[in-house]
C-alpha atoms as a PDB file:
ATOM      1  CA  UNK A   1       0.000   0.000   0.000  1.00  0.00           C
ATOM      2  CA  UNK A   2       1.358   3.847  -1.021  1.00  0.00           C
ATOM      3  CA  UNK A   3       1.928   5.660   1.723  1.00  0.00           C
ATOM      4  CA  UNK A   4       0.267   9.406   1.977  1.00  0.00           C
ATOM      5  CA  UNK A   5       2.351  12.055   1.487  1.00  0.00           C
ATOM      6  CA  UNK A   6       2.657  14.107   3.944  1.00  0.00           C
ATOM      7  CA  UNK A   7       2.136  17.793   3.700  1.00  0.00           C
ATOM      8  CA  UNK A   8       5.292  18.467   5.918  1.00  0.00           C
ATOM      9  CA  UNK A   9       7.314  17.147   2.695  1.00  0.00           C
ATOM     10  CA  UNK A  10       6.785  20.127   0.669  1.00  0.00           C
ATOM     11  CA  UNK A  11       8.378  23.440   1.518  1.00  0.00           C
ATOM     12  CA  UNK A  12       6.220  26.112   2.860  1.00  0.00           C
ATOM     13  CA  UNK A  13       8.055  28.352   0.393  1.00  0.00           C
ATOM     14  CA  UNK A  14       6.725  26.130  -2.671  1.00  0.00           C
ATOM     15  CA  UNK A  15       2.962  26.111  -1.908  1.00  0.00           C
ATOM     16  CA  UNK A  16       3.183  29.550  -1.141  1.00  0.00           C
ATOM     17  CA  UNK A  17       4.327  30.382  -4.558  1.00  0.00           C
ATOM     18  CA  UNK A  18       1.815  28.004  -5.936  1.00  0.00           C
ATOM     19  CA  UNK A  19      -1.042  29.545  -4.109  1.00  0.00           C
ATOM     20  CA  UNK A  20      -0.128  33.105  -5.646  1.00  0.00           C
ATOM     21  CA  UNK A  21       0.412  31.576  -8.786  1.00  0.00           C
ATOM     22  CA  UNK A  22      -3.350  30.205  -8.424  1.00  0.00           C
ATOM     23  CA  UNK A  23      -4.812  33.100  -7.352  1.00  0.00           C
ATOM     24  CA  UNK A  24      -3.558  35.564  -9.834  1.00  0.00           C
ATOM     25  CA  UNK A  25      -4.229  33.416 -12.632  1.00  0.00           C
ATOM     26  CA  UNK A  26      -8.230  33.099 -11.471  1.00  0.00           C
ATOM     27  CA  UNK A  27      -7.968  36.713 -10.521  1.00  0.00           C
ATOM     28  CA  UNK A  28      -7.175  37.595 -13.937  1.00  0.00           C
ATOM     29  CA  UNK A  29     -10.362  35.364 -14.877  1.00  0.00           C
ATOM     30  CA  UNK A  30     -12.265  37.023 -12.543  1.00  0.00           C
ATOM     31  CA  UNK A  31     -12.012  40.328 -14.368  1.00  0.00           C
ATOM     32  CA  UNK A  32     -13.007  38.781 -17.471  1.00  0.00           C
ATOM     33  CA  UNK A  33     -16.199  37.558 -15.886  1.00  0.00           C
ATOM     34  CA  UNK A  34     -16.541  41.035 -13.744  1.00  0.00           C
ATOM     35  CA  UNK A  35     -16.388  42.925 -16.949  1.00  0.00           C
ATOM     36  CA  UNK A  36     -18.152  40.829 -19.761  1.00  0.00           C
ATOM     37  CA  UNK A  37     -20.891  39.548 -17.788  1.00  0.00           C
ATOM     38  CA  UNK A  38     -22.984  42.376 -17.485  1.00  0.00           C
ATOM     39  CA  UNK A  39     -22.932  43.787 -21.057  1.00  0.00           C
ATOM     40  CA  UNK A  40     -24.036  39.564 -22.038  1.00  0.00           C
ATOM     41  CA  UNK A  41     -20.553  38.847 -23.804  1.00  0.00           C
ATOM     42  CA  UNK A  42     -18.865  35.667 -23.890  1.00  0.00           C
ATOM     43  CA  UNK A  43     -16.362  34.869 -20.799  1.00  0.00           C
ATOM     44  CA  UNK A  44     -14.451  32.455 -23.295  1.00  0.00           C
ATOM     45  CA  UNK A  45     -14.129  34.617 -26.422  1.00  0.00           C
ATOM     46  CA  UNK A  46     -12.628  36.588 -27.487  1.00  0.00           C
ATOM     47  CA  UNK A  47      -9.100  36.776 -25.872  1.00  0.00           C
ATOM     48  CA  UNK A  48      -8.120  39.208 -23.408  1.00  0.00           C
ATOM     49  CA  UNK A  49      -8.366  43.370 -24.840  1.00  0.00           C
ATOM     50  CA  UNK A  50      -8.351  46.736 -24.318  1.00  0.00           C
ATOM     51  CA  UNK A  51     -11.841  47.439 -23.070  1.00  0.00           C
ATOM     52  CA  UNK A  52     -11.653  50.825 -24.839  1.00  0.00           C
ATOM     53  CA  UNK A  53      -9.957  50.197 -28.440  1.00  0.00           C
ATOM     54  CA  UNK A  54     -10.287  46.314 -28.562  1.00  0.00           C
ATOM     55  CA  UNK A  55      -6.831  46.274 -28.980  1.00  0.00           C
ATOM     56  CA  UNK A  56      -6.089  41.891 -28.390  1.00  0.00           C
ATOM     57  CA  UNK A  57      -3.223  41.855 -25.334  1.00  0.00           C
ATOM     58  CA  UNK A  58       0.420  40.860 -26.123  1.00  0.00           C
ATOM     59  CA  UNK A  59       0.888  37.823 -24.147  1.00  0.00           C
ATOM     60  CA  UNK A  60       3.352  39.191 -21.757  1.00  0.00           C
ATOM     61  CA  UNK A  61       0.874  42.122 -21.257  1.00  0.00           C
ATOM     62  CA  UNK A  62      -1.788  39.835 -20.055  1.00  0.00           C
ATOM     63  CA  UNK A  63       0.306  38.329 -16.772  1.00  0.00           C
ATOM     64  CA  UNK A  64      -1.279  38.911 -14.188  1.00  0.00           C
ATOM     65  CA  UNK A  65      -0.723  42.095 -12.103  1.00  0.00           C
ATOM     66  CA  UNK A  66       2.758  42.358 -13.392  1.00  0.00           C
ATOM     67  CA  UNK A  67       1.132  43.107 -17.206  1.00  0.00           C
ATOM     68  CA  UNK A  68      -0.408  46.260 -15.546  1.00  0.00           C
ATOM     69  CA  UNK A  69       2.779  47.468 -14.567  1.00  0.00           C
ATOM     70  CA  UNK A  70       4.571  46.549 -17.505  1.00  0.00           C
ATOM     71  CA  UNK A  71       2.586  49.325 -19.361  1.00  0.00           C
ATOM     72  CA  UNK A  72       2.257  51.529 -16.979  1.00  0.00           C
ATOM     73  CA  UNK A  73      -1.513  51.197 -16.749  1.00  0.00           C
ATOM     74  CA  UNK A  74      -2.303  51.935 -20.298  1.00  0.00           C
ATOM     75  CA  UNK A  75      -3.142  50.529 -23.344  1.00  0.00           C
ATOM     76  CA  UNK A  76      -0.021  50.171 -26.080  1.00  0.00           C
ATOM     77  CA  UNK A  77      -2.552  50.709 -28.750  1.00  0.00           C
ATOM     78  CA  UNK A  78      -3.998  53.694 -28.122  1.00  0.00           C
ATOM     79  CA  UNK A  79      -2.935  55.276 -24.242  1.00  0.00           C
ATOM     80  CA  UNK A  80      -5.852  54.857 -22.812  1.00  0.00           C
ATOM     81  CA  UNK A  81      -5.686  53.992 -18.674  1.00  0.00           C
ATOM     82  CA  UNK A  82      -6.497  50.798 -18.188  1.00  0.00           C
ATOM     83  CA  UNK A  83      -9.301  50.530 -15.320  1.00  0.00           C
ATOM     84  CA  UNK A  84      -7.428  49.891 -11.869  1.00  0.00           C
ATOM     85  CA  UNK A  85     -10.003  47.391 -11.213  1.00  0.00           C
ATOM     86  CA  UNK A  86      -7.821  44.481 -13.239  1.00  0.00           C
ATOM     87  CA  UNK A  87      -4.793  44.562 -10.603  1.00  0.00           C
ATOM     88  CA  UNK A  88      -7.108  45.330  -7.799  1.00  0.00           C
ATOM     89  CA  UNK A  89      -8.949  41.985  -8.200  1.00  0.00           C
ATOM     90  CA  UNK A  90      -6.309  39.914  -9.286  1.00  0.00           C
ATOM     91  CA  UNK A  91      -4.181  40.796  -6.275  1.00  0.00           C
ATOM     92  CA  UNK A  92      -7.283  40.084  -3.975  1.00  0.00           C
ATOM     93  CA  UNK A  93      -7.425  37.219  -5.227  1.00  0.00           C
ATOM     94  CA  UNK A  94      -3.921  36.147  -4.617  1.00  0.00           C
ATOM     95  CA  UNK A  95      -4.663  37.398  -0.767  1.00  0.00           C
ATOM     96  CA  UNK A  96      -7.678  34.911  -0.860  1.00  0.00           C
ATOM     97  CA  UNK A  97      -5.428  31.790  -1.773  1.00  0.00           C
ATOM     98  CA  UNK A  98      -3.265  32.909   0.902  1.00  0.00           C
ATOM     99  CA  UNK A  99      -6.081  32.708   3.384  1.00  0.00           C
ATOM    100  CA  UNK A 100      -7.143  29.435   2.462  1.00  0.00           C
ATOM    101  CA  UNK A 101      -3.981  28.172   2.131  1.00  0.00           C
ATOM    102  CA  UNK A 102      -2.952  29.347   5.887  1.00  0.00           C
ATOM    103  CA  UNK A 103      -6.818  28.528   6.879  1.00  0.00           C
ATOM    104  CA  UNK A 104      -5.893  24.905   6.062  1.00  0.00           C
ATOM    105  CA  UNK A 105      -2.570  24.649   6.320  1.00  0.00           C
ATOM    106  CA  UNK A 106      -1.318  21.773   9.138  1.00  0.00           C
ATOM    107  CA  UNK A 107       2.166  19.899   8.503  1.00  0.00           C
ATOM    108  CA  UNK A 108       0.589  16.984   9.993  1.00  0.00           C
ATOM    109  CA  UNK A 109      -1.674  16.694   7.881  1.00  0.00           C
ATOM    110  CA  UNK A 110      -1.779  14.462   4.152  1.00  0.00           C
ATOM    111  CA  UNK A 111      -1.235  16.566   0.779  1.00  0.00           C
ATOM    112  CA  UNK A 112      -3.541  15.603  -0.986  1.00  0.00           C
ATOM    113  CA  UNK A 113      -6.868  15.994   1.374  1.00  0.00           C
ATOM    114  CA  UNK A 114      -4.936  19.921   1.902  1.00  0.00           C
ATOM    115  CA  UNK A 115      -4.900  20.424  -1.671  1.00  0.00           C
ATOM    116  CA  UNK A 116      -8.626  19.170  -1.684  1.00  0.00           C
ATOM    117  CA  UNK A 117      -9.691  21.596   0.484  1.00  0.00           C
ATOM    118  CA  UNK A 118      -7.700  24.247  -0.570  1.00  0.00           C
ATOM    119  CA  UNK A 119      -9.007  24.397  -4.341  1.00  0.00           C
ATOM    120  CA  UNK A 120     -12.784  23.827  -2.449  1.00  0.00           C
ATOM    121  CA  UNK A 121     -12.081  26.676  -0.410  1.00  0.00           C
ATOM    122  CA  UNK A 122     -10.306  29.517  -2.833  1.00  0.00           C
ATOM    123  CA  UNK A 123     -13.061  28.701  -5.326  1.00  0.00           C
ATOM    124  CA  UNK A 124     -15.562  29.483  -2.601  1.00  0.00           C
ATOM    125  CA  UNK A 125     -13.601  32.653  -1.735  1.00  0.00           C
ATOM    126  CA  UNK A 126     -13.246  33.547  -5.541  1.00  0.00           C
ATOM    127  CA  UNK A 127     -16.824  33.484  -6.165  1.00  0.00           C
ATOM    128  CA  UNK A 128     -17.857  35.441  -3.231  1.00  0.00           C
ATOM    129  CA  UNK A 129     -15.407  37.820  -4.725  1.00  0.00           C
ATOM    130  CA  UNK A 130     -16.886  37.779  -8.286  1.00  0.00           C
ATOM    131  CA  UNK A 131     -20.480  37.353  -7.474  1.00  0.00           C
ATOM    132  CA  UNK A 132     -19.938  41.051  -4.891  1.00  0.00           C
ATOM    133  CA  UNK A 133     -18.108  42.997  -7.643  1.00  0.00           C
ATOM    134  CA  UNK A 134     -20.883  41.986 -10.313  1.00  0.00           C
ATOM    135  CA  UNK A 135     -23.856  42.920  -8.092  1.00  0.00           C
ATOM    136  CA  UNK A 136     -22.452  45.873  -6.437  1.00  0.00           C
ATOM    137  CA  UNK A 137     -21.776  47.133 -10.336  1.00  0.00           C
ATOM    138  CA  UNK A 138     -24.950  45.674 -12.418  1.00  0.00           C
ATOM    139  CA  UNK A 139     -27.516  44.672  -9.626  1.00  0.00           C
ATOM    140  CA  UNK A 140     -26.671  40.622 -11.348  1.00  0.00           C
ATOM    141  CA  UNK A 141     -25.919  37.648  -9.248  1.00  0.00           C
ATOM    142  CA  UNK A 142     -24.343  35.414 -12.049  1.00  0.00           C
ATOM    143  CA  UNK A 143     -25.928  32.103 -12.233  1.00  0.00           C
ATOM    144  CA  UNK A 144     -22.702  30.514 -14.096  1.00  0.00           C
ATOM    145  CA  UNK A 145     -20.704  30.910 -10.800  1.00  0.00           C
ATOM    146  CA  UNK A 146     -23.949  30.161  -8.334  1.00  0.00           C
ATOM    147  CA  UNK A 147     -25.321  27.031 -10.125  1.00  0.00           C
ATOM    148  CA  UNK A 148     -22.101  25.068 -10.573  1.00  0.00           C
ATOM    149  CA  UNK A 149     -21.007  26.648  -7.229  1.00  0.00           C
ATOM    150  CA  UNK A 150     -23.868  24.719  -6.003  1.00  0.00           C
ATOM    151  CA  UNK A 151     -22.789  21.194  -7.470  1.00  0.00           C
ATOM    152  CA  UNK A 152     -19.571  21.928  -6.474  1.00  0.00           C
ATOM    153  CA  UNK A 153     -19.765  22.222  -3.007  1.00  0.00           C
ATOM    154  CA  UNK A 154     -22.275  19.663  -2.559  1.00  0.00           C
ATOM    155  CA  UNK A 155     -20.288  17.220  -3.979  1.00  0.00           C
ATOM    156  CA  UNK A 156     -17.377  17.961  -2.117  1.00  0.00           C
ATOM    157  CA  UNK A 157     -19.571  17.751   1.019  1.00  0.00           C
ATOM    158  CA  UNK A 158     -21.671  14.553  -0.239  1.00  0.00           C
ATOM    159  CA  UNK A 159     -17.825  12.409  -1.520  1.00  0.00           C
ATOM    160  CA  UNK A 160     -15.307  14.042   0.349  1.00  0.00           C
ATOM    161  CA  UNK A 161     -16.046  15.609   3.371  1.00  0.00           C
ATOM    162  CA  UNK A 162     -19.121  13.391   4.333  1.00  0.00           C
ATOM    163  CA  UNK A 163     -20.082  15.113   7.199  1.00  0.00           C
ATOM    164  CA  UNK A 164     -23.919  15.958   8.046  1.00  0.00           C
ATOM    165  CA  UNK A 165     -24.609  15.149   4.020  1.00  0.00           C
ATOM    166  CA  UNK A 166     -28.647  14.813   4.550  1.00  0.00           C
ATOM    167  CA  UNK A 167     -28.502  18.243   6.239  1.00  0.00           C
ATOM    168  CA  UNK A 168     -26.588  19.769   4.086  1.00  0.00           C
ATOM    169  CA  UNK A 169     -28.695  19.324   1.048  1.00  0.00           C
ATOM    170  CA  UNK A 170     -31.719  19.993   3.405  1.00  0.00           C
ATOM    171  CA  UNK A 171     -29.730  23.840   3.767  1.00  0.00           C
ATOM    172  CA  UNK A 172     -29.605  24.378   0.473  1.00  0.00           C
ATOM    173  CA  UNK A 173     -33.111  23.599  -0.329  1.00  0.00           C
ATOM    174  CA  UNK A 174     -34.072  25.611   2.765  1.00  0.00           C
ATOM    175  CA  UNK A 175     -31.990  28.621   1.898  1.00  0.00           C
ATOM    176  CA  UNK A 176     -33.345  28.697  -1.756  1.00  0.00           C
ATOM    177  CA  UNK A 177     -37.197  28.576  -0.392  1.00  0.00           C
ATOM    178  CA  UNK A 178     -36.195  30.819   2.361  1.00  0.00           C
ATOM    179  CA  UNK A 179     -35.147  34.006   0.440  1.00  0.00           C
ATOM    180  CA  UNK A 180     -36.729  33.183  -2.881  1.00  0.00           C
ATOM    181  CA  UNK A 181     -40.096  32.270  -1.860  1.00  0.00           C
ATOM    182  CA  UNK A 182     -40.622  33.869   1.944  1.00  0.00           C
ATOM    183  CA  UNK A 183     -38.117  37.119   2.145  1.00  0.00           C
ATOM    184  CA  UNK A 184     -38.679  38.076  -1.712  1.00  0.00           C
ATOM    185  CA  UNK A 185     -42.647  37.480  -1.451  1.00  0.00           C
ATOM    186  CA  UNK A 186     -42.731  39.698   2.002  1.00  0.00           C
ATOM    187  CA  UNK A 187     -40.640  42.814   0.997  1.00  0.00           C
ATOM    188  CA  UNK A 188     -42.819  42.760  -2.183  1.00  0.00           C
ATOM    189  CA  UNK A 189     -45.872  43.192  -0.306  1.00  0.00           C
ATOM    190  CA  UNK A 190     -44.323  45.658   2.345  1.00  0.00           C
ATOM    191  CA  UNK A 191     -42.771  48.085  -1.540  1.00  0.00           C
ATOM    192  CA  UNK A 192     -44.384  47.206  -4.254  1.00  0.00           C
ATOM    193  CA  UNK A 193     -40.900  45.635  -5.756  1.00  0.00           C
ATOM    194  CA  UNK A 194     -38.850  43.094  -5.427  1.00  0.00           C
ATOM    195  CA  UNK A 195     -36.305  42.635  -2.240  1.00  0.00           C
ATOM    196  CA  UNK A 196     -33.720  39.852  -2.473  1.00  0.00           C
ATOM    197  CA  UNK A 197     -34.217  38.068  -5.479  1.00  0.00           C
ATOM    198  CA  UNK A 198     -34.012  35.031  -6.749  1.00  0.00           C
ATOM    199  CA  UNK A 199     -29.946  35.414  -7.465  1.00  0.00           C
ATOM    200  CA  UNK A 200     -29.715  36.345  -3.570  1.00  0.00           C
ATOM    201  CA  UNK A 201     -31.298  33.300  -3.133  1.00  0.00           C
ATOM    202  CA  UNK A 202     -28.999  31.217  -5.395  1.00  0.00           C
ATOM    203  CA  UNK A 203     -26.144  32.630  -3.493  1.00  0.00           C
ATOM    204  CA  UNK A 204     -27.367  31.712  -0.429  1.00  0.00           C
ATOM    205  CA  UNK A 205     -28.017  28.282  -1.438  1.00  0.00           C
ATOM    206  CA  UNK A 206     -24.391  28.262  -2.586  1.00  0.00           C
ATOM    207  CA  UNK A 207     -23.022  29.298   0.819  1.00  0.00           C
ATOM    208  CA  UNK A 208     -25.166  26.526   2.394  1.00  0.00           C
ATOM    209  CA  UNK A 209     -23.978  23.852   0.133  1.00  0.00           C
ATOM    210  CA  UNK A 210     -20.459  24.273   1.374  1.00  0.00           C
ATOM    211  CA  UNK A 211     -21.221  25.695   4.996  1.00  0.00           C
ATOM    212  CA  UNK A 212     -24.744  23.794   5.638  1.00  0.00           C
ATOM    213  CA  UNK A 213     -27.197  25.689   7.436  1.00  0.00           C
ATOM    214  CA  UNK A 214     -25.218  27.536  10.064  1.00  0.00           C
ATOM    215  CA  UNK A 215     -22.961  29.006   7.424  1.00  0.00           C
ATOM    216  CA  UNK A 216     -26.409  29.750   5.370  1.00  0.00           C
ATOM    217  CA  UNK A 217     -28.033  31.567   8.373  1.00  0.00           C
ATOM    218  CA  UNK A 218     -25.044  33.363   9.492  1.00  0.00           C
ATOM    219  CA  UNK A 219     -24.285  34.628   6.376  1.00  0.00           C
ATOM    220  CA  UNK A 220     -28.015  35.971   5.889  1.00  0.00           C
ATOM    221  CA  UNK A 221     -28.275  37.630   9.685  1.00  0.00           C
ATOM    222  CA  UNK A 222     -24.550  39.439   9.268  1.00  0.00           C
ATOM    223  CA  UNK A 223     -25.107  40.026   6.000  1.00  0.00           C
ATOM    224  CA  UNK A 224     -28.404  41.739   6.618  1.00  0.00           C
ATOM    225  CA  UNK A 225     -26.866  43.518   9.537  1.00  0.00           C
ATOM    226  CA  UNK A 226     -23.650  44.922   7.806  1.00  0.00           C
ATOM    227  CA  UNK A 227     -26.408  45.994   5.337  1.00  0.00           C
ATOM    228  CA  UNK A 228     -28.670  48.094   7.437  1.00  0.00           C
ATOM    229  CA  UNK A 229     -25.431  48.927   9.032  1.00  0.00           C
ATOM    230  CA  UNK A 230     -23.970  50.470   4.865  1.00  0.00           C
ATOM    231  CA  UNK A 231     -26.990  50.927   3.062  1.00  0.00           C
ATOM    232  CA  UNK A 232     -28.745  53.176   5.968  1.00  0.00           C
ATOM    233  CA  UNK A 233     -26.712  56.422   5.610  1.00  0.00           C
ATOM    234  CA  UNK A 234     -27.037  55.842   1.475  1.00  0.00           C
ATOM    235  CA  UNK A 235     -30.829  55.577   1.699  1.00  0.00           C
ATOM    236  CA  UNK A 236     -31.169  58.254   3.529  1.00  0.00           C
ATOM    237  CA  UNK A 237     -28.754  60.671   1.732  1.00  0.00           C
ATOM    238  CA  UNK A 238     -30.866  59.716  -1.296  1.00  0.00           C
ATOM    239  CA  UNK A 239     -33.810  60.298   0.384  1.00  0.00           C
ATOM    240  CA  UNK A 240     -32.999  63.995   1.455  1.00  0.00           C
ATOM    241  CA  UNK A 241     -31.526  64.697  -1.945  1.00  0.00           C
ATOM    242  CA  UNK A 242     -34.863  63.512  -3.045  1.00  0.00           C
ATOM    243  CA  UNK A 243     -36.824  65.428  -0.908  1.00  0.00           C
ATOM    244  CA  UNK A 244     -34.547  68.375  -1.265  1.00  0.00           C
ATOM    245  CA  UNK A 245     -35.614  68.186  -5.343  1.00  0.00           C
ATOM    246  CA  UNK A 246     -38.964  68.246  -4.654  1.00  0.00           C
ATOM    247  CA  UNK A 247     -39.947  71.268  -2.723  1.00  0.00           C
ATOM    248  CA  UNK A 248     -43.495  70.852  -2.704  1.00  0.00           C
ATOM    249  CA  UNK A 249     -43.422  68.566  -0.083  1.00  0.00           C
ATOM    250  CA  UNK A 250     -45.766  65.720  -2.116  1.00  0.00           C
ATOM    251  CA  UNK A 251     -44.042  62.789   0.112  1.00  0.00           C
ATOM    252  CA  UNK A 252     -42.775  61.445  -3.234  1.00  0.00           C
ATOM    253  CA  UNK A 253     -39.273  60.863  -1.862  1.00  0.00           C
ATOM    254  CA  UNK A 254     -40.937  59.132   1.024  1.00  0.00           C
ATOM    255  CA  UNK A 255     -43.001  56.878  -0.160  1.00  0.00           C
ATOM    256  CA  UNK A 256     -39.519  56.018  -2.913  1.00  0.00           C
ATOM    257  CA  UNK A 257     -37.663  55.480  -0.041  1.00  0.00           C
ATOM    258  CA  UNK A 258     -38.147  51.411   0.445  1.00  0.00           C
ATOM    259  CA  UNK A 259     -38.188  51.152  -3.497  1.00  0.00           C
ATOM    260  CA  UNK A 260     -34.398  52.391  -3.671  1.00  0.00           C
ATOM    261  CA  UNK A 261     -32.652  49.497  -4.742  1.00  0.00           C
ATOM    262  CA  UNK A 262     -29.402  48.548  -3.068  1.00  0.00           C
ATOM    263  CA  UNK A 263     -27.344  44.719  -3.923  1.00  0.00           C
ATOM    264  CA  UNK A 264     -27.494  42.646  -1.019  1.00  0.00           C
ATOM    265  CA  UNK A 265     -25.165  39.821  -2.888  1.00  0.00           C
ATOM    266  CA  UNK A 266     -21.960  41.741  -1.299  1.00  0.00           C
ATOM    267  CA  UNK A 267     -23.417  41.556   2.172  1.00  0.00           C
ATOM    268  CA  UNK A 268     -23.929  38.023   1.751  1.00  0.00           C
ATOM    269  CA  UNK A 269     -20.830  37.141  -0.026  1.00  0.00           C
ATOM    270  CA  UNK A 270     -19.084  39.450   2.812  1.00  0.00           C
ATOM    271  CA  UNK A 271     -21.205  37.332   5.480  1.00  0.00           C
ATOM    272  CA  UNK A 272     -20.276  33.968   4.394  1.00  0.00           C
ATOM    273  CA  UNK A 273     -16.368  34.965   3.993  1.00  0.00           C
ATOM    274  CA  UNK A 274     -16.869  35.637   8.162  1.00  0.00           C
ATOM    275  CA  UNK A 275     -18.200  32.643   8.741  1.00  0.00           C
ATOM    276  CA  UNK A 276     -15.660  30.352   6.789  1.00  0.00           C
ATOM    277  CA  UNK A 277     -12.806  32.816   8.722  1.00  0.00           C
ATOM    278  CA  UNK A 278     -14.490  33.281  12.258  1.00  0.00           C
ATOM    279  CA  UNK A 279     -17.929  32.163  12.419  1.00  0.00           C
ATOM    280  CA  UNK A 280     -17.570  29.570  14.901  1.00  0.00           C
ATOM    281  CA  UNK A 281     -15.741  32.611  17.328  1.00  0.00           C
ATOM    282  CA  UNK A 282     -18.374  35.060  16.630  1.00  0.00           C
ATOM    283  CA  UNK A 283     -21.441  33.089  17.518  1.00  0.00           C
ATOM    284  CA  UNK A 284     -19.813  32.217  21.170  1.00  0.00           C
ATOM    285  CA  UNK A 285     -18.887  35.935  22.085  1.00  0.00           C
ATOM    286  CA  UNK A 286     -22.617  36.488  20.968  1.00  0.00           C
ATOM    287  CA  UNK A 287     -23.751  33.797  23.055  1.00  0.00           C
ATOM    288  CA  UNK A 288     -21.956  34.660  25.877  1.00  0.00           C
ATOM    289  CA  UNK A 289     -22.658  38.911  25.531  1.00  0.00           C
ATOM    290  CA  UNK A 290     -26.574  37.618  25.222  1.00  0.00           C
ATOM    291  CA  UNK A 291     -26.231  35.253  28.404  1.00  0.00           C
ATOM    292  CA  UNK A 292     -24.619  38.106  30.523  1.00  0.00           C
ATOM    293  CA  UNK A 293     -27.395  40.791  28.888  1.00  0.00           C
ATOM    294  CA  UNK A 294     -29.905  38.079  30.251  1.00  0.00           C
ATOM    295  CA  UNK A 295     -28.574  37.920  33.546  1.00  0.00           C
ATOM    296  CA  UNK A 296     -27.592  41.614  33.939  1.00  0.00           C
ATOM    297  CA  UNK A 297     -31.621  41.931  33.076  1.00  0.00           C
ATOM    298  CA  UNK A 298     -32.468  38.975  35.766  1.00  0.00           C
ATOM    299  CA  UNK A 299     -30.522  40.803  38.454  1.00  0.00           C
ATOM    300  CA  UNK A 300     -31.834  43.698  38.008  1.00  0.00           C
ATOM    301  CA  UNK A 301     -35.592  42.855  37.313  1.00  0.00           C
ATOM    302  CA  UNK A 302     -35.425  41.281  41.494  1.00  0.00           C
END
């Protein structure tokens, strides 16, 4: 029988490399999607461009982060700055594979269960990414990352983790019904529009296939928090500028207030990174805050 190879035979130094190797490379991807995506244009053709002249990249223009630098942030065709957004993403990314790297990493561990979880985990991270940028920018939750995000972490959960299987794919449905069908259908009725739609609810399901139903619900209550907690001082800002434009006082701006439209996929995708990072930390310092509020209130109330 082959022995496992263990993790502790392969040089820090080498799988950091590799994981920044990784990362930039689907960063640069990520950009692709980030930009095409919302104007409906392929993801797989054509090659990489200039966004303003069209201009196909030389190949060592197109390396990752270092291409942007290479040309000083402009196009060689015709000058134009190339958006900052390109580098910006890619090197997040990188900083993602580093976290899951490190949030894995254990020398005592086997290599090839590590390098499992690793690609599981950065992929998770990368959407996240992906799936925020796009809906902060376009108000679209892409179903090509959410849908095979979905099989994706289900299978890893149903072959290779095997842990809590049935309730996994009991979170997903849940999460799917629970936004789509319950959180969607109230808002509607409380504004007249639509709240978190259906691609919030893909998302969510998406989180829950690889986190199960604590990840799901954590993700939903901090993302909804960190929302109120954002979106508040925008709404209202919006709302005076509103009411500032319309002088006669017709409550116009008011009653447009719940109607202004602001992505929740970022506060989710920001929600579920927590979770993966410290959600297990969080939830006891809540626990034990609400336990001492409770007795604080029992002492008192005698």
């Amino acid at each position: 029988m082959v022995e496992a190879l263990q993790l502790s035979a392969m040089p820090l130094w080498v799988l950091l490399v590799f994981a920044a190797a990784w990362g930039a490379v689907w960063g640069s991807f990520a950009t692709v999607i980030i930009w095409r995506y919302p104007r409906d244009e392929s993801i797989v053709t054509p090659g990489s461009r200039c966004p303003a002249c069209l201009t196909p990249l030389r190949w060592h223009d197109n390396i990752p982060i270092a291409g942007f630098l290479l040309v000083g942030g402009r196009c060689r065709a015709c000058g134009q700055k190339i958006p900052v957004m390109y580098p910006a993403v890619e090197t997040i990314a990188v900083l993602l594979a580093m976290i899951a790297l490190f949030l894995l990493y254990d020398p005592r561990g086997e290599l090839l269960p590590f390098l499992t979880g690793f690609f599981i985990h950065f992929t998770f991270f990368w959407a996240l990414l992906v799936i925020a940028i796009v809906d902060l920018r376009s108000f679209l939750v892409p179903d090509i990352l959410t849908l095979p995000g979905i099989v994706l972490f289900l299978s890893y959960n149903f072959i290779v983790a095997r842990e809590q299987t049935l309730t996994i794919g009991l979170s997903v449905i849940g999460a799917y019904v629970l936004v789509g069908l319950v959180f969607n259908r109230l808002y509607r009725l409380l504004s007249g529009v639509e709240g978190m739609g259906m691609g919030d609810a893909k998302l969510l399901a998406m989180v829950a296939a690889l986190t199960g139903w604590k990840g799901g619900l954590f993700a939903l209550i901090a993302g909804a928090a960190q929302g109120l907690l954002v979106n508040t001082p925008i709404l209202l800002l919006r709302r005076r500028r509103g009411e500032q434009a319309s002088p006669e006082g017709d409550g116009k701006a008011a009653r447009s207030f719940m109607r202004t439209e602001v992505p929740f996929g970022p506060m989710l995708a920001i929600g579920a990174f927590e979770y993966v990072l410290w959600g297990d930390s969080i939830i006891r310092v809540y626990l034990a805050l609400a336990d001492r509020i409770a007795w604080l209130i029992n002492v008192s109330g005698r």
